[in-house]
PDB file of N, CA and C in Angstrom:
ATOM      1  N   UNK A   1     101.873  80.856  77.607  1.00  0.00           N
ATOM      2  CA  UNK A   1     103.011  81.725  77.780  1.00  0.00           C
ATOM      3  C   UNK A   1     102.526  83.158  78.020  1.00  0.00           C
ATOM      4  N   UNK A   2     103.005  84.024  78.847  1.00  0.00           N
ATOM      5  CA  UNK A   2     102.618  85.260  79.260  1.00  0.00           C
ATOM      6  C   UNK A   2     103.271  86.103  78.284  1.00  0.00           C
ATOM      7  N   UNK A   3     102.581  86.734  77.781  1.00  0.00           N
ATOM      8  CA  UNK A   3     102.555  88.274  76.784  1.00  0.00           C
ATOM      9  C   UNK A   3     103.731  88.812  77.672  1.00  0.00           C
ATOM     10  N   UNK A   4     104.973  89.582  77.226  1.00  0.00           N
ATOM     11  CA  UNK A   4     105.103  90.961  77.466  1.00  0.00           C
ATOM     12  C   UNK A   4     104.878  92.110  77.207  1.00  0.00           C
ATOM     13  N   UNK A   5     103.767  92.155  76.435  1.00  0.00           N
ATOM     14  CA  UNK A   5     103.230  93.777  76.031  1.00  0.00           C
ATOM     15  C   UNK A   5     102.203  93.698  75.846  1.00  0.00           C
ATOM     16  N   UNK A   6     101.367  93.968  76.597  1.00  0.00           N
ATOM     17  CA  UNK A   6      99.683  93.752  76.576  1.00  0.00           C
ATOM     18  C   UNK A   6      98.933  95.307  76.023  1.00  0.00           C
ATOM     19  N   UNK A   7      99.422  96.229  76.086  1.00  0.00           N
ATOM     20  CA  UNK A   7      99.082  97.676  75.602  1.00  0.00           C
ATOM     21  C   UNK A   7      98.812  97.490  74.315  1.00  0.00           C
ATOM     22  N   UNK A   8      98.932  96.330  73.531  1.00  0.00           N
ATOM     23  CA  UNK A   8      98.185  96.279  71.755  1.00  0.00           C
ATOM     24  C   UNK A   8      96.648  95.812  72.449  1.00  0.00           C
ATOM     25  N   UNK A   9      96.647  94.743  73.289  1.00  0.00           N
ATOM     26  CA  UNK A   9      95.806  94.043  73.568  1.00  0.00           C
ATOM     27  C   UNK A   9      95.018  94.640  74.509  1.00  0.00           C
ATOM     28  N   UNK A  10      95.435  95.428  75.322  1.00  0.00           N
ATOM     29  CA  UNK A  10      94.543  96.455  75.984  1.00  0.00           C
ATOM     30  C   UNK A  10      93.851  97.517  75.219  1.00  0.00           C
ATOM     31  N   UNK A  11      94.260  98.239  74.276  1.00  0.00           N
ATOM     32  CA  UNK A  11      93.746  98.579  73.086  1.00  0.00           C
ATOM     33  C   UNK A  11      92.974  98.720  72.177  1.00  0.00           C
ATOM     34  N   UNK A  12      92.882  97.079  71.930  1.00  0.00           N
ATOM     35  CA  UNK A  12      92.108  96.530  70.892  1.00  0.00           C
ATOM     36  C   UNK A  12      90.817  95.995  71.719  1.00  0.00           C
ATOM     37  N   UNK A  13      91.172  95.995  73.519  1.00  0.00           N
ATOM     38  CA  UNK A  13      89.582  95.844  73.968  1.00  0.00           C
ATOM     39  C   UNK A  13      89.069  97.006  74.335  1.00  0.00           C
ATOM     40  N   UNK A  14      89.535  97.957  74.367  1.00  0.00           N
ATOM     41  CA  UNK A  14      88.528  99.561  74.281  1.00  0.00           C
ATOM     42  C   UNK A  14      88.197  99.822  72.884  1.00  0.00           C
ATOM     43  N   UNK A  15      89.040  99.365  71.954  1.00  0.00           N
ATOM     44  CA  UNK A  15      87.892  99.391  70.411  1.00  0.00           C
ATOM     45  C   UNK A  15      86.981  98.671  70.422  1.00  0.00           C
ATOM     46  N   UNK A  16      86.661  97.683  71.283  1.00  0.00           N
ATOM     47  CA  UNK A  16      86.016  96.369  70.999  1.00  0.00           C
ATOM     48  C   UNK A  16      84.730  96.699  72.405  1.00  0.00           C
ATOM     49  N   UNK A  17      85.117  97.447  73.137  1.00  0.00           N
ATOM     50  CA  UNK A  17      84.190  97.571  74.418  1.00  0.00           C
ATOM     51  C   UNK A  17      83.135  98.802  74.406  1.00  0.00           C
ATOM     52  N   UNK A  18      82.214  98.336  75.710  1.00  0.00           N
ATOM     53  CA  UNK A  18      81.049  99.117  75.614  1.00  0.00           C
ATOM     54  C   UNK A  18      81.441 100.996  75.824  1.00  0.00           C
ATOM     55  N   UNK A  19      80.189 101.218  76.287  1.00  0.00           N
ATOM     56  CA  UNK A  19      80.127 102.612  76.404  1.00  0.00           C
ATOM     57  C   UNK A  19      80.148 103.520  77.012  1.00  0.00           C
ATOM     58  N   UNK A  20      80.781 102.480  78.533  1.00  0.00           N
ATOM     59  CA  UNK A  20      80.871 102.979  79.582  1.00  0.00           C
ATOM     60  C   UNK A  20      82.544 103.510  79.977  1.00  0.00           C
ATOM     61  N   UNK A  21      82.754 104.260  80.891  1.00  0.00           N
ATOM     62  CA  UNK A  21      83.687 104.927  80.679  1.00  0.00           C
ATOM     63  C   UNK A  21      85.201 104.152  81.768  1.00  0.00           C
ATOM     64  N   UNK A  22      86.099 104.263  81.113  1.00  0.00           N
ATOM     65  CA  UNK A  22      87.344 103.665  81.530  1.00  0.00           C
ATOM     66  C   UNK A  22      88.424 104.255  82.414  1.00  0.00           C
ATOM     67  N   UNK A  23      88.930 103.845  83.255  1.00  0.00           N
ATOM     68  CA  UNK A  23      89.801 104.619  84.106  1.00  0.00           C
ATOM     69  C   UNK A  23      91.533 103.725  84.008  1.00  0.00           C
ATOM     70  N   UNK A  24      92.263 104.813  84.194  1.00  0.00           N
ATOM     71  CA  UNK A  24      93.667 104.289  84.427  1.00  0.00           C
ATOM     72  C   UNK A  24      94.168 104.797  85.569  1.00  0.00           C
ATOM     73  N   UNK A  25      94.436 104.010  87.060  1.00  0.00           N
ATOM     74  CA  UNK A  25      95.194 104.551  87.981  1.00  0.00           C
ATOM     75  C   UNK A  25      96.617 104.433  88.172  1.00  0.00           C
ATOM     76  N   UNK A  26      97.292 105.143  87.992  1.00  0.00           N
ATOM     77  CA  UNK A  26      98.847 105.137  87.517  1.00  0.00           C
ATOM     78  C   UNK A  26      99.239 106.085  89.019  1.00  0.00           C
ATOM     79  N   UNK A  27     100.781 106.250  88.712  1.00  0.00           N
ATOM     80  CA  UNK A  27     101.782 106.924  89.453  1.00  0.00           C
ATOM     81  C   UNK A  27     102.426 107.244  88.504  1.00  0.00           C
ATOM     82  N   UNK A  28     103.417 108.403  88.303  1.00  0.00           N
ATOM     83  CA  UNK A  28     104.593 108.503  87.806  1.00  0.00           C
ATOM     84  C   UNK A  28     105.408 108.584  88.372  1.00  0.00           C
ATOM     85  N   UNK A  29     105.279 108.346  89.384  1.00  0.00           N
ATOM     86  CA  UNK A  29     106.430 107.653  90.556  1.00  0.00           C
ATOM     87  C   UNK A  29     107.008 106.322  89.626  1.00  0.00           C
ATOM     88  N   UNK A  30     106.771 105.509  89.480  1.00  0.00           N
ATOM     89  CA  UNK A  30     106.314 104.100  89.383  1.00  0.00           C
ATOM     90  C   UNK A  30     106.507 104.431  87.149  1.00  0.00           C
ATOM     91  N   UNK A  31     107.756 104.470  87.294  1.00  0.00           N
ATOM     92  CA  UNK A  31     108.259 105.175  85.993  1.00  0.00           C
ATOM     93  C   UNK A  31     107.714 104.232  84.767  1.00  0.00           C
ATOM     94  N   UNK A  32     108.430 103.139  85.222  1.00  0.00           N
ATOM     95  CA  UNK A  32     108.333 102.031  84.068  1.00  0.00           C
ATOM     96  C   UNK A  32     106.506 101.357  83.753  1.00  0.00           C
ATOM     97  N   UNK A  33     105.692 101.686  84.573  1.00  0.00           N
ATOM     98  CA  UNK A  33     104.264 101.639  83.878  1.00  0.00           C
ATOM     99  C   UNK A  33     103.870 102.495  83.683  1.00  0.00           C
ATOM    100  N   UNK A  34     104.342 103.760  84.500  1.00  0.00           N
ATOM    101  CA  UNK A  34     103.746 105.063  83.827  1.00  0.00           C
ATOM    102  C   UNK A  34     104.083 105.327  82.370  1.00  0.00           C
ATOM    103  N   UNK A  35     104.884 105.192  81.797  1.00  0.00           N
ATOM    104  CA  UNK A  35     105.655 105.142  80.516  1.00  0.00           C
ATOM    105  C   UNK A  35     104.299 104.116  79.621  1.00  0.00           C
ATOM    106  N   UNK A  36     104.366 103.365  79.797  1.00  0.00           N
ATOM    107  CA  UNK A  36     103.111 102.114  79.792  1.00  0.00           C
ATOM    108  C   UNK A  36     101.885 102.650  79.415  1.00  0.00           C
ATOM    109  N   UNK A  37     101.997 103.885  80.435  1.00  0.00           N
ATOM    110  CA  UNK A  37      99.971 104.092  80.195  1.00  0.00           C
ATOM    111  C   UNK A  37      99.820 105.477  79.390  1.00  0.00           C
ATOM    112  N   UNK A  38     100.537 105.714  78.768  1.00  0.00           N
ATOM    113  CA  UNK A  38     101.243 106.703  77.731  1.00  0.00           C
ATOM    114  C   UNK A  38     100.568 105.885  76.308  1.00  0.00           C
ATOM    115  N   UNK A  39     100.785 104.679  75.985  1.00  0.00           N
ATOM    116  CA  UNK A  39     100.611 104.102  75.116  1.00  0.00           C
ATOM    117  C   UNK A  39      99.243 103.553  74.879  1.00  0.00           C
ATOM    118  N   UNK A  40      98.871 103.692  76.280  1.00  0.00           N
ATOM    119  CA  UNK A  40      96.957 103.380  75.781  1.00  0.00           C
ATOM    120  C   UNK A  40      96.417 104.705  75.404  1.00  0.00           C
ATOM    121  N   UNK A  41      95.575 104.251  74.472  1.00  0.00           N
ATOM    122  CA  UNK A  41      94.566 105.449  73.668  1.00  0.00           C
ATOM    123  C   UNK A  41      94.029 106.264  74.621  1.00  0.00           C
ATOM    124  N   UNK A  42      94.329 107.668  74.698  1.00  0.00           N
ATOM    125  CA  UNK A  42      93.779 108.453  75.841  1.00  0.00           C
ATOM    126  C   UNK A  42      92.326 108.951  75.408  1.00  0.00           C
ATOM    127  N   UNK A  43      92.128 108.428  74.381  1.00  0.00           N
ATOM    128  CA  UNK A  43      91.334 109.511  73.961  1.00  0.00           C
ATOM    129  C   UNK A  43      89.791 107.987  74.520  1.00  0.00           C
ATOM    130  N   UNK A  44      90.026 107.031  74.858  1.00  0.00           N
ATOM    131  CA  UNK A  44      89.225 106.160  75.337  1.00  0.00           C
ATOM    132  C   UNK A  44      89.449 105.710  76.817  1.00  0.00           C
ATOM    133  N   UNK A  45      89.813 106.638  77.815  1.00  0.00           N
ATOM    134  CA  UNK A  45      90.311 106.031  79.231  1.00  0.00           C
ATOM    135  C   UNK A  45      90.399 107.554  79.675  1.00  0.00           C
ATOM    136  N   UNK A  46      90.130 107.445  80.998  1.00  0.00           N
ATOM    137  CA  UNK A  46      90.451 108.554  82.154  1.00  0.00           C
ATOM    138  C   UNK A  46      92.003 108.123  82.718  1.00  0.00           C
ATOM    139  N   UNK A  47      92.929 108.949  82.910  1.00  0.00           N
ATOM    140  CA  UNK A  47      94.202 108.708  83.500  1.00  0.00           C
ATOM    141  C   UNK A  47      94.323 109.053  84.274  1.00  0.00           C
ATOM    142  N   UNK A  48      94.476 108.630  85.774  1.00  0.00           N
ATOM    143  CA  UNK A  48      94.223 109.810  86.953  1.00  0.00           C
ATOM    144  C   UNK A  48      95.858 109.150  87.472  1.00  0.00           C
ATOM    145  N   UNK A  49      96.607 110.537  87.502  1.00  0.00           N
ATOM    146  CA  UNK A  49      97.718 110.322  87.748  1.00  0.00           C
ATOM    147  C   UNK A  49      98.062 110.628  89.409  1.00  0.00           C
ATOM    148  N   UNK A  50      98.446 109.330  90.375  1.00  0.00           N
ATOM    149  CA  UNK A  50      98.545 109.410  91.721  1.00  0.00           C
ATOM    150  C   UNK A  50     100.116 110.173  91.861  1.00  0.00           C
ATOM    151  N   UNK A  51     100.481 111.440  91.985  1.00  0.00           N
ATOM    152  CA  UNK A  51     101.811 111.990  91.944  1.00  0.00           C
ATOM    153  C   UNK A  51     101.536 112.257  93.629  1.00  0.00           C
ATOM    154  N   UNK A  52     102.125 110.837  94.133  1.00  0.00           N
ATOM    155  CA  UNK A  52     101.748 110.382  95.772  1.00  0.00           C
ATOM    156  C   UNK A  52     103.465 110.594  96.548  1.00  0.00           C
ATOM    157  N   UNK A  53     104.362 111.026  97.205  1.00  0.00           N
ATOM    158  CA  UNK A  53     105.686 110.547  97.271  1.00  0.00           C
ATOM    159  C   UNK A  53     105.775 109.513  98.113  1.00  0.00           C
ATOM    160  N   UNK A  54     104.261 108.751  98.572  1.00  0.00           N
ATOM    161  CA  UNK A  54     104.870 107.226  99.096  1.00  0.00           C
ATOM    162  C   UNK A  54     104.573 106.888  98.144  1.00  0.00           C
ATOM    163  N   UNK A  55     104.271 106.511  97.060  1.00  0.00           N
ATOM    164  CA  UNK A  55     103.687 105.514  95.874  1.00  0.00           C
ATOM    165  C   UNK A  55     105.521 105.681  95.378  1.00  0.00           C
ATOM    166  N   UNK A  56     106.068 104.013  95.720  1.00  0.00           N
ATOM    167  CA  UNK A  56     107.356 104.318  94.867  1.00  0.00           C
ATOM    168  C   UNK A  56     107.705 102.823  94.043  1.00  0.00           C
ATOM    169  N   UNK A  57     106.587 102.199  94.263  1.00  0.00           N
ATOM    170  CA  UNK A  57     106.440 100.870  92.925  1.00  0.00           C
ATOM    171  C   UNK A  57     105.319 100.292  92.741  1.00  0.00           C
ATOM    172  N   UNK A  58     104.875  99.447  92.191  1.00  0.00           N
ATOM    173  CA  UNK A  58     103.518  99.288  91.125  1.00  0.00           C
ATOM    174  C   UNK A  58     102.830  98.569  92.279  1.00  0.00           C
ATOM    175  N   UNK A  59     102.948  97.718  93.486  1.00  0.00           N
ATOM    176  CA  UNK A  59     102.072  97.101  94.231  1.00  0.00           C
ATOM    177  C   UNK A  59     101.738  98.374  95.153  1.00  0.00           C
ATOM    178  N   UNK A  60     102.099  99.364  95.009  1.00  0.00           N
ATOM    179  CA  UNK A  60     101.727 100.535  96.310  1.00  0.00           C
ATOM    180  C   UNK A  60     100.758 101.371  95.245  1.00  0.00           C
ATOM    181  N   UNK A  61     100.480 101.206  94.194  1.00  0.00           N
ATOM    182  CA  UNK A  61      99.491 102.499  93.493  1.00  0.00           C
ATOM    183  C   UNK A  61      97.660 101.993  93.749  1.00  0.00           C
ATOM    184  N   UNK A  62      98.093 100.317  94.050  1.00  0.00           N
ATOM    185  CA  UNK A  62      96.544  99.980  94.228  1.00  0.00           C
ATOM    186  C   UNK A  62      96.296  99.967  95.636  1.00  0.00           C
ATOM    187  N   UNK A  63      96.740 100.397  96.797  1.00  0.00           N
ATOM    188  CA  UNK A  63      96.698  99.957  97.891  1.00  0.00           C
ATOM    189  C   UNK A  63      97.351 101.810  98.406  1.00  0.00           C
ATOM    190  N   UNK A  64      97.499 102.787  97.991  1.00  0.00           N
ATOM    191  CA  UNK A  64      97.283 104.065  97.710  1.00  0.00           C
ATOM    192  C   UNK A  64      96.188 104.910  97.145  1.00  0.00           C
ATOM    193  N   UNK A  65      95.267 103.771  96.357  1.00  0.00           N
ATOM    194  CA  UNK A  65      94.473 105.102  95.491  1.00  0.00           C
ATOM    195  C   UNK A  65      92.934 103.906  95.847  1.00  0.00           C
ATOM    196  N   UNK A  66      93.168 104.091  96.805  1.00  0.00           N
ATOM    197  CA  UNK A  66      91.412 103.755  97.488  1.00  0.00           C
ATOM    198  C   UNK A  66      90.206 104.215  97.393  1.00  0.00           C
ATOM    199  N   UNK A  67      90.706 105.482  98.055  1.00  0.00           N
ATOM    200  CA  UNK A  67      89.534 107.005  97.693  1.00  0.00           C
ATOM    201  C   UNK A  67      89.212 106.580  96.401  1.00  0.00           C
ATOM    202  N   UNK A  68      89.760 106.792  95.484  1.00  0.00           N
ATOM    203  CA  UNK A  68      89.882 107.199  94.051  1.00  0.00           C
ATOM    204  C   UNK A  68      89.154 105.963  93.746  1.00  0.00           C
ATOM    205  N   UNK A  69      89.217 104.767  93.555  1.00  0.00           N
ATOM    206  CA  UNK A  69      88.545 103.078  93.339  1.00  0.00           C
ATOM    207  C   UNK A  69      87.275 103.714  93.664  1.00  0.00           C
ATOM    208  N   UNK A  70      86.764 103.888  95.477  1.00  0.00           N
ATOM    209  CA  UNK A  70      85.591 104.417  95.474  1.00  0.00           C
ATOM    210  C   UNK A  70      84.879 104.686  94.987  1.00  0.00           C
ATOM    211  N   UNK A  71      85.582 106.164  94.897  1.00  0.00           N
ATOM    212  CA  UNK A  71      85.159 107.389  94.341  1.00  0.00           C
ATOM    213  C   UNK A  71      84.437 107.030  92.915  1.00  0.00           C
ATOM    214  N   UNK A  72      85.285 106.216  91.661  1.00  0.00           N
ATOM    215  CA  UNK A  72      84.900 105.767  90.376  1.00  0.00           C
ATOM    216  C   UNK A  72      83.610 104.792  90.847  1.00  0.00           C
ATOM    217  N   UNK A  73      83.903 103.740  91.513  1.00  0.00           N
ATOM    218  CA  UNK A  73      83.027 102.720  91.518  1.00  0.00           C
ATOM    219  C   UNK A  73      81.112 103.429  91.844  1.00  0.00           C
ATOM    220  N   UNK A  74      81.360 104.439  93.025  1.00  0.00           N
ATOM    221  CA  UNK A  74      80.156 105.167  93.523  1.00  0.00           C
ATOM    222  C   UNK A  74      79.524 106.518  92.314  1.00  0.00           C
ATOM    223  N   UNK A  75      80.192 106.313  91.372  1.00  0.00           N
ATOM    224  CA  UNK A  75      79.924 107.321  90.326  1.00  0.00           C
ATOM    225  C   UNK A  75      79.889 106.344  89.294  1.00  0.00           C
ATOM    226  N   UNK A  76      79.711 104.917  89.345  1.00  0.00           N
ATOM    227  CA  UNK A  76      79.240 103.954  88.365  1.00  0.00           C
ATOM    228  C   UNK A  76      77.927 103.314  88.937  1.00  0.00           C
ATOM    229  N   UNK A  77      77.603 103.193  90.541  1.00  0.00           N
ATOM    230  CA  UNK A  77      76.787 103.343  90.534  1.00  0.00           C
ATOM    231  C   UNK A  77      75.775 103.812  90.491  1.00  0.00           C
ATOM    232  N   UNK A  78      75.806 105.038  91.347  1.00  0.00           N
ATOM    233  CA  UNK A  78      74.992 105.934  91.047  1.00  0.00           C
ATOM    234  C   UNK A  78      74.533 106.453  89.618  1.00  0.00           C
ATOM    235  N   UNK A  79      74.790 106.438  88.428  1.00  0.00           N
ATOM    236  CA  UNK A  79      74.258 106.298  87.285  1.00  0.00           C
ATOM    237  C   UNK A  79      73.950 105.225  86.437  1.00  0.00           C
ATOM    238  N   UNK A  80      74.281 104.012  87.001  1.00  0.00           N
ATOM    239  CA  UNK A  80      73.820 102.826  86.254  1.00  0.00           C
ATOM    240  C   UNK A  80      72.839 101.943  87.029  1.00  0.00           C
ATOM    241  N   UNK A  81      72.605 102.206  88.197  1.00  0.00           N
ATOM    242  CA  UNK A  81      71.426 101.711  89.355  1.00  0.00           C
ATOM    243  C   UNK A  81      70.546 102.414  89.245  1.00  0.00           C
TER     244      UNK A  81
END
């Protein structure tokens, strides 16, 4: 059966995870998960908020924030290679 609230469980795997650093790509366009990523521990995650005015529901924030995927992924390699 599928969870509806995974933000305990998202949570409890950044207490539980390594030492490498975490990202959240959000919109606040996109109200009802932005509200969502409010509730994960900020103090263990980067929040990079896409305030895009085409981003206007949750399948457009991953297929909007490309650069940004990159951008993280090439700044994970470059220090862990």
């Amino acid at each position: 059966m599928r969870k509806d609230d995974l933000v305990p469980q998202i949570n409890q795997h950044l207490d539980d995870s390594n030492e490498y650093t975490k990202y959240v790509i959000c919109s606040e366009n996109v109200e009802l998960y932005y509200k969502q990523t409010d509730r994960i521990d900020a103090s263990k995650i980067y929040k990079i908020n896409l305030a895009d005015k085409h981003i206007t529901s949750h399948p457009e924030v991953s297929r909007n924030s490309v650069p940004e995927q990159l951008t993280i992924l090439n700044k994970f390699f470059a220090t862990h290679i």
